[in-house]
C-alpha atoms as a PDB file:
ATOM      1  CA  UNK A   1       7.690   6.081  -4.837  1.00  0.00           C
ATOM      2  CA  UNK A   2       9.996   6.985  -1.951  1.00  0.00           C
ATOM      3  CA  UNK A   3       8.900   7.992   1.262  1.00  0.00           C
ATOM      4  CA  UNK A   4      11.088  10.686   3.613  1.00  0.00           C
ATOM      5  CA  UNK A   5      12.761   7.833   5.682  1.00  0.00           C
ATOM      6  CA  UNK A   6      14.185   6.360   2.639  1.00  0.00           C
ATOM      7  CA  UNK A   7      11.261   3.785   2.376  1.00  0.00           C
ATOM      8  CA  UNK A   8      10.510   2.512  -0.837  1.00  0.00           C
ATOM      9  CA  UNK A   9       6.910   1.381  -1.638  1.00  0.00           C
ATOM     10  CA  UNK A  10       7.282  -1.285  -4.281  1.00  0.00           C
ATOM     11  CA  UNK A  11       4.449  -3.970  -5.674  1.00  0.00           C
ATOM     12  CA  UNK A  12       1.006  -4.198  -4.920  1.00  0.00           C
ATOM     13  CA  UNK A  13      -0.536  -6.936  -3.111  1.00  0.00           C
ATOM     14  CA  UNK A  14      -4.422  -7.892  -3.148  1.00  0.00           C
ATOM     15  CA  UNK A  15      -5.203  -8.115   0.505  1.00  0.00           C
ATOM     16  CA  UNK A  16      -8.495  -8.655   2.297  1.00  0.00           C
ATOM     17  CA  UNK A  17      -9.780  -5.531   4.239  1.00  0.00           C
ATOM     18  CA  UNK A  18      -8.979  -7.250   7.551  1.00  0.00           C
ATOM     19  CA  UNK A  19      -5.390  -8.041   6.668  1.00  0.00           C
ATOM     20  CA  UNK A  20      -4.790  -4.071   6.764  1.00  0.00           C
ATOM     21  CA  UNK A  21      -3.025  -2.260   9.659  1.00  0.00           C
ATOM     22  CA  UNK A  22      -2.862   1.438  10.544  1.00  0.00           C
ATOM     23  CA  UNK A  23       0.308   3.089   8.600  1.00  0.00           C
ATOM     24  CA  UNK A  24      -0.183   0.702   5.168  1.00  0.00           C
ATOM     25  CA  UNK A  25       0.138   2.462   2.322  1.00  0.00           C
ATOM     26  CA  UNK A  26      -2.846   1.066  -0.726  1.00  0.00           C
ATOM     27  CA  UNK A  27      -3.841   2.594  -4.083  1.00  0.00           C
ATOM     28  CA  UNK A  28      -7.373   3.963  -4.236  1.00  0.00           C
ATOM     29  CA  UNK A  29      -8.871   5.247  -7.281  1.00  0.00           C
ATOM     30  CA  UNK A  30      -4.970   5.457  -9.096  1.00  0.00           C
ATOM     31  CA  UNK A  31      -3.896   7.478  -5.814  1.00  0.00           C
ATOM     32  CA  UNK A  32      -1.499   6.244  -2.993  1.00  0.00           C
ATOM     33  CA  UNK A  33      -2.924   7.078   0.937  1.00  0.00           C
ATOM     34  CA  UNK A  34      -1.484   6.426   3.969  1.00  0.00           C
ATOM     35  CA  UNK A  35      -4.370   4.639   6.282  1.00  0.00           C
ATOM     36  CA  UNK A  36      -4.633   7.129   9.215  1.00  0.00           C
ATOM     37  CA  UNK A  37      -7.200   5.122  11.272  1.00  0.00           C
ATOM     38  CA  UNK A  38      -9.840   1.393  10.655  1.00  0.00           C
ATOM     39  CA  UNK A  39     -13.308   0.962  12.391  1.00  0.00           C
ATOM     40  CA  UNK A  40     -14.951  -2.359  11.755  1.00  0.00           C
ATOM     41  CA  UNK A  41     -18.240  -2.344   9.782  1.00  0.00           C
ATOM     42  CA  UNK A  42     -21.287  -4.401   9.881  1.00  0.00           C
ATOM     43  CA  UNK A  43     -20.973  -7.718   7.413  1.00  0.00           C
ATOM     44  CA  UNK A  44     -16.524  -7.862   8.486  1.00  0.00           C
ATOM     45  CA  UNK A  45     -16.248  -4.421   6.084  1.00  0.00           C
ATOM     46  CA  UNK A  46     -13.909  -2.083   7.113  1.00  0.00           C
ATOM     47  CA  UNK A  47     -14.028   1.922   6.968  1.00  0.00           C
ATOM     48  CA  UNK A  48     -10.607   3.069   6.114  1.00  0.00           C
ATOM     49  CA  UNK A  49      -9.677   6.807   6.786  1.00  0.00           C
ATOM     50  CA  UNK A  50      -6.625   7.639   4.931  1.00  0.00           C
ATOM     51  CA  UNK A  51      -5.120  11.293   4.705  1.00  0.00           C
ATOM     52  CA  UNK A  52      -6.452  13.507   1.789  1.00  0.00           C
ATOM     53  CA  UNK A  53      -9.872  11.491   1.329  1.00  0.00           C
ATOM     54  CA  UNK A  54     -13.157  11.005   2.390  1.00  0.00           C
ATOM     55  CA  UNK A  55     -13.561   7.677   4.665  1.00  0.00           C
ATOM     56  CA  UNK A  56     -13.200   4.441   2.156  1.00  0.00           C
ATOM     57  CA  UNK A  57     -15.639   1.862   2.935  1.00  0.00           C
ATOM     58  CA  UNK A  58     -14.119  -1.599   1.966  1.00  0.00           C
ATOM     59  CA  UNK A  59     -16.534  -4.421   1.879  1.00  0.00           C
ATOM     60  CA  UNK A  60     -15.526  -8.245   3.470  1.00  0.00           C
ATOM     61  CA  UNK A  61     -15.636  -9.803   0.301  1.00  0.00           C
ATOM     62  CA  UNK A  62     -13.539  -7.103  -1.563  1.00  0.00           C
ATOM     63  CA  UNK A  63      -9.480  -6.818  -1.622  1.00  0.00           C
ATOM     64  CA  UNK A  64      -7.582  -3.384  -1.610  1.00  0.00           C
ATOM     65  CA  UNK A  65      -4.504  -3.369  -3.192  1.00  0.00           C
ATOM     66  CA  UNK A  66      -1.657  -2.647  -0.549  1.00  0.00           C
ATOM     67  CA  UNK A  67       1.589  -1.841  -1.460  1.00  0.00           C
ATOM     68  CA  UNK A  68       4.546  -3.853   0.346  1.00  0.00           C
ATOM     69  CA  UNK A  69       7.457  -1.676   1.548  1.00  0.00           C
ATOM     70  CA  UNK A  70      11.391  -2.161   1.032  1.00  0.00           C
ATOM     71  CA  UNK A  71      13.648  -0.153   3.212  1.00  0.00           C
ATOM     72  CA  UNK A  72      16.304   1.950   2.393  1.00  0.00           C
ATOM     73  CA  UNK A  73      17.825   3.630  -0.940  1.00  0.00           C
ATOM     74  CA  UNK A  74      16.291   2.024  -4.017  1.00  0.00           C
ATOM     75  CA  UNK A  75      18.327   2.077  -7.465  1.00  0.00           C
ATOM     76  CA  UNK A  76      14.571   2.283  -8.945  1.00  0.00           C
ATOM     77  CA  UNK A  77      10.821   1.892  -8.349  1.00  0.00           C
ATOM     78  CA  UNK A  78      10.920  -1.005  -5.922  1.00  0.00           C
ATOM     79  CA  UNK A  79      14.113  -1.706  -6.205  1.00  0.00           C
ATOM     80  CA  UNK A  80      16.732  -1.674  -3.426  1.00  0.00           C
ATOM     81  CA  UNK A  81      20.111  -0.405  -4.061  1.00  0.00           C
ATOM     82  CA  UNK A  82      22.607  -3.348  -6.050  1.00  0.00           C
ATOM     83  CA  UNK A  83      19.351  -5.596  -6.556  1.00  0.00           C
ATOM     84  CA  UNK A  84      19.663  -7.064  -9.695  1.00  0.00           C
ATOM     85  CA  UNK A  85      17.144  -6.478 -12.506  1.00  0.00           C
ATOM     86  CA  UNK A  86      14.837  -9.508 -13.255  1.00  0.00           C
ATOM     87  CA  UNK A  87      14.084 -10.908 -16.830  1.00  0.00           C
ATOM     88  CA  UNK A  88      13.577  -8.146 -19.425  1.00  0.00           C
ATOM     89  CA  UNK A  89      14.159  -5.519 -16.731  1.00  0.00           C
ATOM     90  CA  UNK A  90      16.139  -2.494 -16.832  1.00  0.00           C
ATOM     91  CA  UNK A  91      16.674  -0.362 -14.200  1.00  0.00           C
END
């Protein structure tokens, strides 16, 4: 999925709920959100308040899946432009 500025948002990475930062983009329930704002919870948790939803409550021991980011024009999903396709891989 591309974003405006030419942003690509490319795999998913299991991450703890304190390894997130305002502006990440994760999947929640199949659907990508931006997180808009974080406030700590009692136990480590995290609330997450992304754009479109109801605030997320993500507990310690739990992982959200965050996407990493590649910048610029992509020649496919996650793929910046001339990267070569990987094994079995067509692009």
């Amino acid at each position: 999925m591309g974003l405006h500025d030419g942003t690509v948002l490319a795999k998913l990475t299991p991450v703890s709920p304190r390894q997130l930062t305002i502006g990440n983009w994760i999947l929640v329930d199949g659907q990508t959100y931006q997180i808009r704002d974080l406030r700590w919870r009692q136990g480590d948790g995290r609330i997450i308040h992304i754009a479109g939803c109801a605030p997320y409550p993500a507990a310690a021991a739990g992982t959200i899946q965050r996407f990493d980011l590649v910048t610029g024009p992509s020649d496919g999903p996650g793929r910046p432009t001339g990267s070569p396709a990987g094994a079995g891989e067509t692009w």
